[in-house]
PDB file of N, CA and C in Angstrom:
ATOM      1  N   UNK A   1      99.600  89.246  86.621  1.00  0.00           N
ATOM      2  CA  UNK A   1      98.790  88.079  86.369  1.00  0.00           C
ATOM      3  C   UNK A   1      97.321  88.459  86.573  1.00  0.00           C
ATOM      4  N   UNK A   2      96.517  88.053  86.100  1.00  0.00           N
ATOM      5  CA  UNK A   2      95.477  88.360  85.796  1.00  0.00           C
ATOM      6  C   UNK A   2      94.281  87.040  86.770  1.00  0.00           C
ATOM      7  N   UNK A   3      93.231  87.838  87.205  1.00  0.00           N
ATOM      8  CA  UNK A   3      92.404  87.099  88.182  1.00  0.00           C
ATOM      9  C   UNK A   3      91.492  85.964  87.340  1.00  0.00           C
ATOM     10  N   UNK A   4      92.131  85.779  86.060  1.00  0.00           N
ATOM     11  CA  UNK A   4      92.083  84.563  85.045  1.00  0.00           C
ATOM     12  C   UNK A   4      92.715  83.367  85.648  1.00  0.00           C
ATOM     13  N   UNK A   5      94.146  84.045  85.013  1.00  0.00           N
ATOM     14  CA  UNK A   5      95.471  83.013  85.163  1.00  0.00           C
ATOM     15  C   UNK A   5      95.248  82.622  86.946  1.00  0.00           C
ATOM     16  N   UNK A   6      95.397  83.419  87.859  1.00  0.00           N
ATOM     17  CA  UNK A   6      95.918  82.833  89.585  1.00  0.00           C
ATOM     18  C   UNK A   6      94.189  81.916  89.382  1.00  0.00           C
ATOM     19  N   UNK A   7      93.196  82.026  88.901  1.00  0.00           N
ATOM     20  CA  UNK A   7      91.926  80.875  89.118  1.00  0.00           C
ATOM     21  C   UNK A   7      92.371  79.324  88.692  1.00  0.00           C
ATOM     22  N   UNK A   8      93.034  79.779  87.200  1.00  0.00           N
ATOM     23  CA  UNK A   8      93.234  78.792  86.469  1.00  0.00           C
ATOM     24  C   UNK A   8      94.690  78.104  87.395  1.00  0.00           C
ATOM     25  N   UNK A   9      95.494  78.589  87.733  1.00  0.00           N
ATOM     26  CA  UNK A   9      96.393  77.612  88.074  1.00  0.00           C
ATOM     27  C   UNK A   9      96.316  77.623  89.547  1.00  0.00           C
ATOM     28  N   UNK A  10      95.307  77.836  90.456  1.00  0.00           N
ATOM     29  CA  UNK A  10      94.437  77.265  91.817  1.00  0.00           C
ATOM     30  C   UNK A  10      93.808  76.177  91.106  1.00  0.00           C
ATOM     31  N   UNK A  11      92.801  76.179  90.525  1.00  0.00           N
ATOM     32  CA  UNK A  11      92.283  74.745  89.920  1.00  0.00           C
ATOM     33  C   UNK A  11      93.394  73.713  89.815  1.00  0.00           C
ATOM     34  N   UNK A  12      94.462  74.135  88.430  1.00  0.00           N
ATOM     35  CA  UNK A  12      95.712  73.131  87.994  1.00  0.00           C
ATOM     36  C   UNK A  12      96.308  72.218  89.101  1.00  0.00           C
ATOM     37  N   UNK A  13      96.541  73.446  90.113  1.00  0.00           N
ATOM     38  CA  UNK A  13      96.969  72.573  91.454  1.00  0.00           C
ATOM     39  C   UNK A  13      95.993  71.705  92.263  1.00  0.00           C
ATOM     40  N   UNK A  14      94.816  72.176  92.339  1.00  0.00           N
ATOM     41  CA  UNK A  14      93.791  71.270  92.795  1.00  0.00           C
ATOM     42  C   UNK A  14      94.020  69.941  92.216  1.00  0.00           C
ATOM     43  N   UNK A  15      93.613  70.155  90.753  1.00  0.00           N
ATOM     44  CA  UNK A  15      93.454  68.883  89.960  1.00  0.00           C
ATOM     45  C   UNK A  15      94.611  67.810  90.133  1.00  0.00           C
ATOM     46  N   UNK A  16      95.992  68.216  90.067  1.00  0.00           N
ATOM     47  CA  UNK A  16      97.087  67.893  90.338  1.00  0.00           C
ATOM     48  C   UNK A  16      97.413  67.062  91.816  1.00  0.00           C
ATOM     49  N   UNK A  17      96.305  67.525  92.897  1.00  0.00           N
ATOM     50  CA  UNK A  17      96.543  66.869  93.772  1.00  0.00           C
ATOM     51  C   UNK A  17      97.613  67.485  94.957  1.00  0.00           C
ATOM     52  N   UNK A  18      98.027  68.719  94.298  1.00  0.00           N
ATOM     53  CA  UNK A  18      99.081  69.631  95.021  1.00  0.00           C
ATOM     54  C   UNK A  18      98.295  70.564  96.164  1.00  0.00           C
ATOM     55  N   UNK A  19      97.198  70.238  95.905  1.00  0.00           N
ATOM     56  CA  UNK A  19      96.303  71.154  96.987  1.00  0.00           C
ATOM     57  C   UNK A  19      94.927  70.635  97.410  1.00  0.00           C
ATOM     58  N   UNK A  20      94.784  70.389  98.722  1.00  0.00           N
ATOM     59  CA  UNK A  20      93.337  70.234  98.641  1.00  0.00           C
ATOM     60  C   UNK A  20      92.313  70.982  98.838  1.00  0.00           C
ATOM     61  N   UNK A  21      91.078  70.401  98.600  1.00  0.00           N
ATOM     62  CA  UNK A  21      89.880  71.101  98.409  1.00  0.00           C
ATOM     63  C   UNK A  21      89.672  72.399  99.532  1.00  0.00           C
ATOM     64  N   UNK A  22      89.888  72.229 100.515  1.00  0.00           N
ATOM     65  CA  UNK A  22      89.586  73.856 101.703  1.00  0.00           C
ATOM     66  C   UNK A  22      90.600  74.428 100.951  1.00  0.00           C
ATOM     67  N   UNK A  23      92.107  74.322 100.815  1.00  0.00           N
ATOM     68  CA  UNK A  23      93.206  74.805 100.608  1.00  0.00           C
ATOM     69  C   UNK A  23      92.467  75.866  98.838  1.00  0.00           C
ATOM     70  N   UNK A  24      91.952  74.556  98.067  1.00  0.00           N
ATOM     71  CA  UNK A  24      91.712  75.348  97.139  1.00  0.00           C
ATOM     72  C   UNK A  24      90.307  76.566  97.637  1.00  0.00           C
ATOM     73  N   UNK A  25      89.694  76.613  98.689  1.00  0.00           N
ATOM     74  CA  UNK A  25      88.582  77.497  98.463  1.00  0.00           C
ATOM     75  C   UNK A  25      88.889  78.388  99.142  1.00  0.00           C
ATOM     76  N   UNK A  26      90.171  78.461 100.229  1.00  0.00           N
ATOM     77  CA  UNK A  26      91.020  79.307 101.290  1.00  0.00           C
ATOM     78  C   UNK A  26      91.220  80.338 100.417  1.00  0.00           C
ATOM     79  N   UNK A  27      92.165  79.544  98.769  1.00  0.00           N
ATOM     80  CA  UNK A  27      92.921  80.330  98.387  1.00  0.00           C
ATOM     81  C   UNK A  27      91.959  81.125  97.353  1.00  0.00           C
ATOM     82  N   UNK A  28      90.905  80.608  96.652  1.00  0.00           N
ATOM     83  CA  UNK A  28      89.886  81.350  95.833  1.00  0.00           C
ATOM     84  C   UNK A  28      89.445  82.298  96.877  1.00  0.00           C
ATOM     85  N   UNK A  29      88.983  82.261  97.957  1.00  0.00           N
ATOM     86  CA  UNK A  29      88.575  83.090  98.838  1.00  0.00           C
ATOM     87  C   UNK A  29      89.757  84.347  98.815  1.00  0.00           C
ATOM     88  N   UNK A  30      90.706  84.045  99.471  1.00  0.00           N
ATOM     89  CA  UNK A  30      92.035  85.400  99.447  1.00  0.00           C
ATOM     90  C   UNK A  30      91.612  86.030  98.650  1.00  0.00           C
ATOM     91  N   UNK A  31      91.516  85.578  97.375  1.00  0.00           N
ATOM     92  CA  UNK A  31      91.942  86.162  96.187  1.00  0.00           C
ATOM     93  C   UNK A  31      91.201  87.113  95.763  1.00  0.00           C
ATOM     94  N   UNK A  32      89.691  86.321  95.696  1.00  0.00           N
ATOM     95  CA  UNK A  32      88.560  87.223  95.423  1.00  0.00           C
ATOM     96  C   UNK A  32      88.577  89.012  96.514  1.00  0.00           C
ATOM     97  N   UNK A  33      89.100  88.493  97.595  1.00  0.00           N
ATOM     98  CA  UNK A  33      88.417  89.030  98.535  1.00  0.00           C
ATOM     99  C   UNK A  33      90.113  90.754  98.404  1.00  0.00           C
ATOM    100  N   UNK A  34      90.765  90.020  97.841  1.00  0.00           N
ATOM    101  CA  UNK A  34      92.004  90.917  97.562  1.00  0.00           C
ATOM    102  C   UNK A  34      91.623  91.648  96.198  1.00  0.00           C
ATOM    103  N   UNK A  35      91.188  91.040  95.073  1.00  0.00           N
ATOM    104  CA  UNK A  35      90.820  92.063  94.194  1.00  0.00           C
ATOM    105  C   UNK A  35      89.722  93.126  94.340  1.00  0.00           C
ATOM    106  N   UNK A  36      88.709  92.276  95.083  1.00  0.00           N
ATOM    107  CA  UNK A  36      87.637  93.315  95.400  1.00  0.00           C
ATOM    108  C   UNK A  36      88.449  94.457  96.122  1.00  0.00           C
ATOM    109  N   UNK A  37      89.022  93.902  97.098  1.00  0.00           N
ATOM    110  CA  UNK A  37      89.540  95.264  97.945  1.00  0.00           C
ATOM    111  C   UNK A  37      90.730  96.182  98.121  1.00  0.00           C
ATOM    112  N   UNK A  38      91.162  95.658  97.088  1.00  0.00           N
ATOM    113  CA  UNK A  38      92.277  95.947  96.396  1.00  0.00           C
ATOM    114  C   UNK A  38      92.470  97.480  96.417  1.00  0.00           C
ATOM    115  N   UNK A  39      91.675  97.662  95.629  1.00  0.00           N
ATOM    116  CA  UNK A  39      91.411  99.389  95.204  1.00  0.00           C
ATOM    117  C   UNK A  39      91.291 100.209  96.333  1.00  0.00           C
ATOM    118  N   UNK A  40      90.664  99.965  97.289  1.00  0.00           N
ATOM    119  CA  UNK A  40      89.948 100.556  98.248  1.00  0.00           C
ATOM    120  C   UNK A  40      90.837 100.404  99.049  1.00  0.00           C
ATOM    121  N   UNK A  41      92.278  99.263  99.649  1.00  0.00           N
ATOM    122  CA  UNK A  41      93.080  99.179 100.499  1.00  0.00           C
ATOM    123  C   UNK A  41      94.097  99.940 100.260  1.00  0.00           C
ATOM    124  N   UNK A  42      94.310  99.967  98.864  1.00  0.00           N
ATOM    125  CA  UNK A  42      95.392 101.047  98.709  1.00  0.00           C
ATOM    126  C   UNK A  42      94.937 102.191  98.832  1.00  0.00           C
ATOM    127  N   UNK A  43      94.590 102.586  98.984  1.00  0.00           N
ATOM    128  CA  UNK A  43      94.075 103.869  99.388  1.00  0.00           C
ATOM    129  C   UNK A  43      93.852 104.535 100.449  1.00  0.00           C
ATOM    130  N   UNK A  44      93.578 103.495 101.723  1.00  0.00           N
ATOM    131  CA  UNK A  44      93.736 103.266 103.082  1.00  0.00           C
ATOM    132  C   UNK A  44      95.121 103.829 103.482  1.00  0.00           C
ATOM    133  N   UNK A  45      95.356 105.093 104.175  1.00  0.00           N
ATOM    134  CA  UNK A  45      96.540 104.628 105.297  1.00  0.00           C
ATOM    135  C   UNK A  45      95.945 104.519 107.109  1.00  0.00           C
ATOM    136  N   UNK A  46      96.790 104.015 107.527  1.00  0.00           N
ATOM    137  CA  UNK A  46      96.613 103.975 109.042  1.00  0.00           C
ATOM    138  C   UNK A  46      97.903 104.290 109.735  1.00  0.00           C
ATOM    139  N   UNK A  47      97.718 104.764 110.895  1.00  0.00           N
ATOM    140  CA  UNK A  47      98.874 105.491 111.588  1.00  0.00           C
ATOM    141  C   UNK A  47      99.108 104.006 112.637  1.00  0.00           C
ATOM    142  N   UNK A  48     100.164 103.351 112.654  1.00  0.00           N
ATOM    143  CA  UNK A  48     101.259 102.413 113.258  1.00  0.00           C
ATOM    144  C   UNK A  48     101.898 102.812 114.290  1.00  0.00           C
ATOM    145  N   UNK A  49     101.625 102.241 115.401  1.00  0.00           N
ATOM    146  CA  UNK A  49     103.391 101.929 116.224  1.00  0.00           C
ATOM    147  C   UNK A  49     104.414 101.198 115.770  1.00  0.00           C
ATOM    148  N   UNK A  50     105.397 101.836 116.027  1.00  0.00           N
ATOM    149  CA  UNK A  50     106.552 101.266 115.243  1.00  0.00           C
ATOM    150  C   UNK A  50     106.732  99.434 115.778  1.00  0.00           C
ATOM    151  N   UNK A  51     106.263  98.963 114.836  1.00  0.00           N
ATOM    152  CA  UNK A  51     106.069  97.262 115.299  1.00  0.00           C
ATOM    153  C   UNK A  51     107.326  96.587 115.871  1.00  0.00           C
ATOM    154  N   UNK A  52     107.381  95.421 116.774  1.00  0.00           N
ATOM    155  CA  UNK A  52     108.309  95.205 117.542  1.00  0.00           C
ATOM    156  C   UNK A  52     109.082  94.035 116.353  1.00  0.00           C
ATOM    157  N   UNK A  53     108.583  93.590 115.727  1.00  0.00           N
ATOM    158  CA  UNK A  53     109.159  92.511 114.913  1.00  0.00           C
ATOM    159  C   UNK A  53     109.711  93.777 113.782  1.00  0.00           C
ATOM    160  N   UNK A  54     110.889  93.594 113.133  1.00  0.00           N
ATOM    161  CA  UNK A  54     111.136  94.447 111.984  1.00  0.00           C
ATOM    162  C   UNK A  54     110.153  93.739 110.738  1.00  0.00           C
ATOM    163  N   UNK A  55     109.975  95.158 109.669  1.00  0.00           N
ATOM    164  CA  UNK A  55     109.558  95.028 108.916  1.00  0.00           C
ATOM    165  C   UNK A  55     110.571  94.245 107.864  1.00  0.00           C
ATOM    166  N   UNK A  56     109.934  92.928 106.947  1.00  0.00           N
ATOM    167  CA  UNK A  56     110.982  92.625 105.924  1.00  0.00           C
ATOM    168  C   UNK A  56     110.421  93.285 104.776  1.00  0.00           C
ATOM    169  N   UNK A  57     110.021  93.769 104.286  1.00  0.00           N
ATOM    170  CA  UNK A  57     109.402  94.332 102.982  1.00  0.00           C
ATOM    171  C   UNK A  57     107.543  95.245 102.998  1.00  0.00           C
ATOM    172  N   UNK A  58     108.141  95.677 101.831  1.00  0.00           N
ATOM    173  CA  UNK A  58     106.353  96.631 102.331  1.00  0.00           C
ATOM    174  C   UNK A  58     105.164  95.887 101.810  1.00  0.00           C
ATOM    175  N   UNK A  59     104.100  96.212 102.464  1.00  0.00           N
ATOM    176  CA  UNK A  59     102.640  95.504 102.691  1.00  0.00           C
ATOM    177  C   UNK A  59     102.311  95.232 101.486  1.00  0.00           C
ATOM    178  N   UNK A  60     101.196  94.341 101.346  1.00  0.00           N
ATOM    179  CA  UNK A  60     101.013  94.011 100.417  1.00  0.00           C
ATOM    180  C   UNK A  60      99.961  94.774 100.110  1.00  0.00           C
ATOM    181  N   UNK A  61      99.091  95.314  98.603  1.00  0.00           N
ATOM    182  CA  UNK A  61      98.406  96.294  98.567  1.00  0.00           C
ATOM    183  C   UNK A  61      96.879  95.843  98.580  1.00  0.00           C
ATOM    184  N   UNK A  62      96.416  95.072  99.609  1.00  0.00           N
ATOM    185  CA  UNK A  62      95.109  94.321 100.070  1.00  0.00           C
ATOM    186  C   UNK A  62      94.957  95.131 101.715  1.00  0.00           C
ATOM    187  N   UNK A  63      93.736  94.967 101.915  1.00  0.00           N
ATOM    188  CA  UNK A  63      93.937  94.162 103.536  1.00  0.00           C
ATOM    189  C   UNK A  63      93.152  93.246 103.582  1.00  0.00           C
ATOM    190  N   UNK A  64      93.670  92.458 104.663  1.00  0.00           N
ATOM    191  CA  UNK A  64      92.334  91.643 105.056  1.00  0.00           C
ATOM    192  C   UNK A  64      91.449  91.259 105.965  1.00  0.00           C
ATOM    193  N   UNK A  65      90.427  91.479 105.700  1.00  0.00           N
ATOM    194  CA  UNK A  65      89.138  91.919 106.281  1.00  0.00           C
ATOM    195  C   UNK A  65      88.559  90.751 107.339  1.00  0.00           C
ATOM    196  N   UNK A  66      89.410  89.873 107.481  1.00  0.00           N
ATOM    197  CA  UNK A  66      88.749  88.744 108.630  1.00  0.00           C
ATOM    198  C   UNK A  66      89.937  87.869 108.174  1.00  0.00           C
ATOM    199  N   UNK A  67      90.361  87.213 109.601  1.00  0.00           N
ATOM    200  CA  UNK A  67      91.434  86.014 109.833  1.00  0.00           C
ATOM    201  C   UNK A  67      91.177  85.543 111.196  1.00  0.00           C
ATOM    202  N   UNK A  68      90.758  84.377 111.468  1.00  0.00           N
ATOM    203  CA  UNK A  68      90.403  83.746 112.372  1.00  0.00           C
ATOM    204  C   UNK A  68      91.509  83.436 113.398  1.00  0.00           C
ATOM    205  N   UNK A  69      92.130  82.644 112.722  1.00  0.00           N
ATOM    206  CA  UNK A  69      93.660  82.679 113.328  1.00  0.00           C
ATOM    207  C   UNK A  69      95.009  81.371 112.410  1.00  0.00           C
ATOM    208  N   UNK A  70      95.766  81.838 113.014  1.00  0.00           N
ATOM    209  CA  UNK A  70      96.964  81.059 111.784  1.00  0.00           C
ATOM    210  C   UNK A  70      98.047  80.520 112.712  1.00  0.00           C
ATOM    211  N   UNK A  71      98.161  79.267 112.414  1.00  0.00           N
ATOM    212  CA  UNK A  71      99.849  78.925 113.218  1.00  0.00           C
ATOM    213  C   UNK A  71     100.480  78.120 112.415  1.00  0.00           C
ATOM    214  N   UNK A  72     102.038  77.962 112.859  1.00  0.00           N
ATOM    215  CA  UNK A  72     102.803  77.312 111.727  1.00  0.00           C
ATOM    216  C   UNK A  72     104.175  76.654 112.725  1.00  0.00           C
ATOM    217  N   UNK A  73     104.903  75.449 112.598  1.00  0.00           N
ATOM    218  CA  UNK A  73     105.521  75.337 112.979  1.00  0.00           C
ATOM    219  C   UNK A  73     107.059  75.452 112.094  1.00  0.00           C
ATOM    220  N   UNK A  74     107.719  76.444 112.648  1.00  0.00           N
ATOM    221  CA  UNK A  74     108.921  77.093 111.963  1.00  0.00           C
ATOM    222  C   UNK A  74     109.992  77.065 113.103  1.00  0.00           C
ATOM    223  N   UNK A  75     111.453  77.222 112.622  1.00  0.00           N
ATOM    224  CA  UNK A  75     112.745  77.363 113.280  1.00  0.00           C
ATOM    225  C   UNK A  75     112.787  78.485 113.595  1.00  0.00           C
ATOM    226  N   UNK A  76     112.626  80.009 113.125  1.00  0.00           N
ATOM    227  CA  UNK A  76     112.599  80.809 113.310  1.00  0.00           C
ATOM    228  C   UNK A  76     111.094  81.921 113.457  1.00  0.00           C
ATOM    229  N   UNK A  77     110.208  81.683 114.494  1.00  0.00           N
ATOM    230  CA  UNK A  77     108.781  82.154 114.363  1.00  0.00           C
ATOM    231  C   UNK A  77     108.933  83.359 114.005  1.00  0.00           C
ATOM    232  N   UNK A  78     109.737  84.333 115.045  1.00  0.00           N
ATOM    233  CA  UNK A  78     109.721  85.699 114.642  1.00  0.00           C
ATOM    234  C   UNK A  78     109.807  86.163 112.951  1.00  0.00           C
ATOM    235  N   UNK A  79     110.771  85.258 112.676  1.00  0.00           N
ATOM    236  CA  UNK A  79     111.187  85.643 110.985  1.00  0.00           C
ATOM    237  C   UNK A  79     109.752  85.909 110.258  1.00  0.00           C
ATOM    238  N   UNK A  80     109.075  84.203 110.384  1.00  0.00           N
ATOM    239  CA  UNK A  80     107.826  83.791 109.589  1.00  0.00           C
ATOM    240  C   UNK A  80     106.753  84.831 109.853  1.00  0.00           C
ATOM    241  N   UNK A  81     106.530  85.625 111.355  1.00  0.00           N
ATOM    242  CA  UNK A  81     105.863  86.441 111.677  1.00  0.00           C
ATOM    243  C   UNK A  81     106.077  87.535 110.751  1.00  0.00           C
ATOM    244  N   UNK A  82     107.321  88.320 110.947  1.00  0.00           N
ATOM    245  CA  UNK A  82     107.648  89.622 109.934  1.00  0.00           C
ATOM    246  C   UNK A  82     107.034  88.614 108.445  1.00  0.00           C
ATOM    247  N   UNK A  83     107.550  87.759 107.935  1.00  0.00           N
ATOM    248  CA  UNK A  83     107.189  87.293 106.730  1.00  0.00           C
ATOM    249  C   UNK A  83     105.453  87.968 106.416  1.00  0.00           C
ATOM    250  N   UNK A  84     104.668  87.195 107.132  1.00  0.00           N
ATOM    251  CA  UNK A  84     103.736  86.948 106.415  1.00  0.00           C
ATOM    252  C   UNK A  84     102.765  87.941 107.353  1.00  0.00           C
ATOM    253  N   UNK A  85     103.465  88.844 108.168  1.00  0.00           N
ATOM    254  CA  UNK A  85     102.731  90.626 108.913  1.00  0.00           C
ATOM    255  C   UNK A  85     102.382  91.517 107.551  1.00  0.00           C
ATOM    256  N   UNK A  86     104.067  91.211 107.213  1.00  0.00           N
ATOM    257  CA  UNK A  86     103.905  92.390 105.911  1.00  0.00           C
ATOM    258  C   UNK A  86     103.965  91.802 104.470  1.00  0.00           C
ATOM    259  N   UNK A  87     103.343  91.051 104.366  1.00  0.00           N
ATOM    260  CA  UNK A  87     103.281  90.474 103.450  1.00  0.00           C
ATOM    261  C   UNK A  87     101.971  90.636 103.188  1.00  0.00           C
ATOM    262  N   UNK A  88     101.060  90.181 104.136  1.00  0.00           N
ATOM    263  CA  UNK A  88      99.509  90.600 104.161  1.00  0.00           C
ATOM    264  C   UNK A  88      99.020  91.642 104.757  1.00  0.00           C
ATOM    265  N   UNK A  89      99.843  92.453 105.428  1.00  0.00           N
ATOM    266  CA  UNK A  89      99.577  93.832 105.735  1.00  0.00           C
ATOM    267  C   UNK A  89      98.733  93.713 106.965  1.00  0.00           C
ATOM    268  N   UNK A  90      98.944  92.287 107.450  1.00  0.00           N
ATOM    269  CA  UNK A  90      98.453  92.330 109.312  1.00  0.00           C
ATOM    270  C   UNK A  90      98.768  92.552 110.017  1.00  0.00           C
ATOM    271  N   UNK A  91      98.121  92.981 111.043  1.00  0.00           N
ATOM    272  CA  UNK A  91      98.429  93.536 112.125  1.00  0.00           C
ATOM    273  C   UNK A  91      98.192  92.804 113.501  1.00  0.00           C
ATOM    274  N   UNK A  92      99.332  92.119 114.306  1.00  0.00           N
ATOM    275  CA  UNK A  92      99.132  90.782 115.084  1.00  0.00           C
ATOM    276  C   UNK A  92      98.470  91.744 116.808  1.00  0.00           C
ATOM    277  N   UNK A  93      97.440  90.457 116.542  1.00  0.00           N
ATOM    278  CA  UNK A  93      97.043  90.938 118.092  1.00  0.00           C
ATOM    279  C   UNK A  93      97.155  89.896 119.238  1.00  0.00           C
ATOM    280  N   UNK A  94      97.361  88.967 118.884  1.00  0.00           N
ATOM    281  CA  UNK A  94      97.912  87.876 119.907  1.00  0.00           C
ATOM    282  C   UNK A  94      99.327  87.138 119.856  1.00  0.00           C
ATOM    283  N   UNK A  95     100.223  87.363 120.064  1.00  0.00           N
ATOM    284  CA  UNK A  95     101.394  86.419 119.527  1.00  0.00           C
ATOM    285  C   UNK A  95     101.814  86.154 120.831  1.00  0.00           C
ATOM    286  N   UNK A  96     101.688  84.609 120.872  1.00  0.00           N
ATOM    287  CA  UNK A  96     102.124  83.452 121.960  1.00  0.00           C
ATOM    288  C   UNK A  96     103.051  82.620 122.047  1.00  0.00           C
ATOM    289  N   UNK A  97     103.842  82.870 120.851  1.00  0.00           N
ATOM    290  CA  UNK A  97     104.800  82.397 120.327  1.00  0.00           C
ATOM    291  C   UNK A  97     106.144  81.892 121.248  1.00  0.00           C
TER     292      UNK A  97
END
């Protein structure tokens, strides 16, 4: 998909009412900030301790460069943690969970 199409259907959902306005500039933000660095993250390796949560799948080919902080209320935290560690290719430094 093309950094066309994911703009155009962030707007669609805006307009739609399926998302609101921070939500839509959260997600224009990611996005931008993943193509720019896209190139340059894949290219990145870093040497890991073997993480205590298992990995569910491999990183995603971004990193990202600032996250303030994130919480979610889930049945299973640990799961959602592996979910969205390697999904965005973060690396947790506080979990209070």
């Amino acid at each position: 998909m093309t950094m066309e199409g994911i703009i155009a259907g962030l707007l669609e959902q805006f307009e739609n009412g399926k998302m609101t306005r921070r939500q839509l500039i959260q997600s224009l933000a990611l996005a931008a900030t993943a193509a720019a660095s896209g190139s340059t993250a894949a290219a990145q390796t870093a040497s890991q301790s073997k993480p205590v949560i298992p990995q569910a799948f491999e990183p995603a080919p971004w990193k990202t460069v600032w996250l303030d902080h994130i919480s979610y209320a889930v049945t299973d935290y640990r799961k959602s943690t592996a979910f969205y560690r390697d999904l965005m290719g973060w690396e947790i430094s506080n979990d209070n969970g």
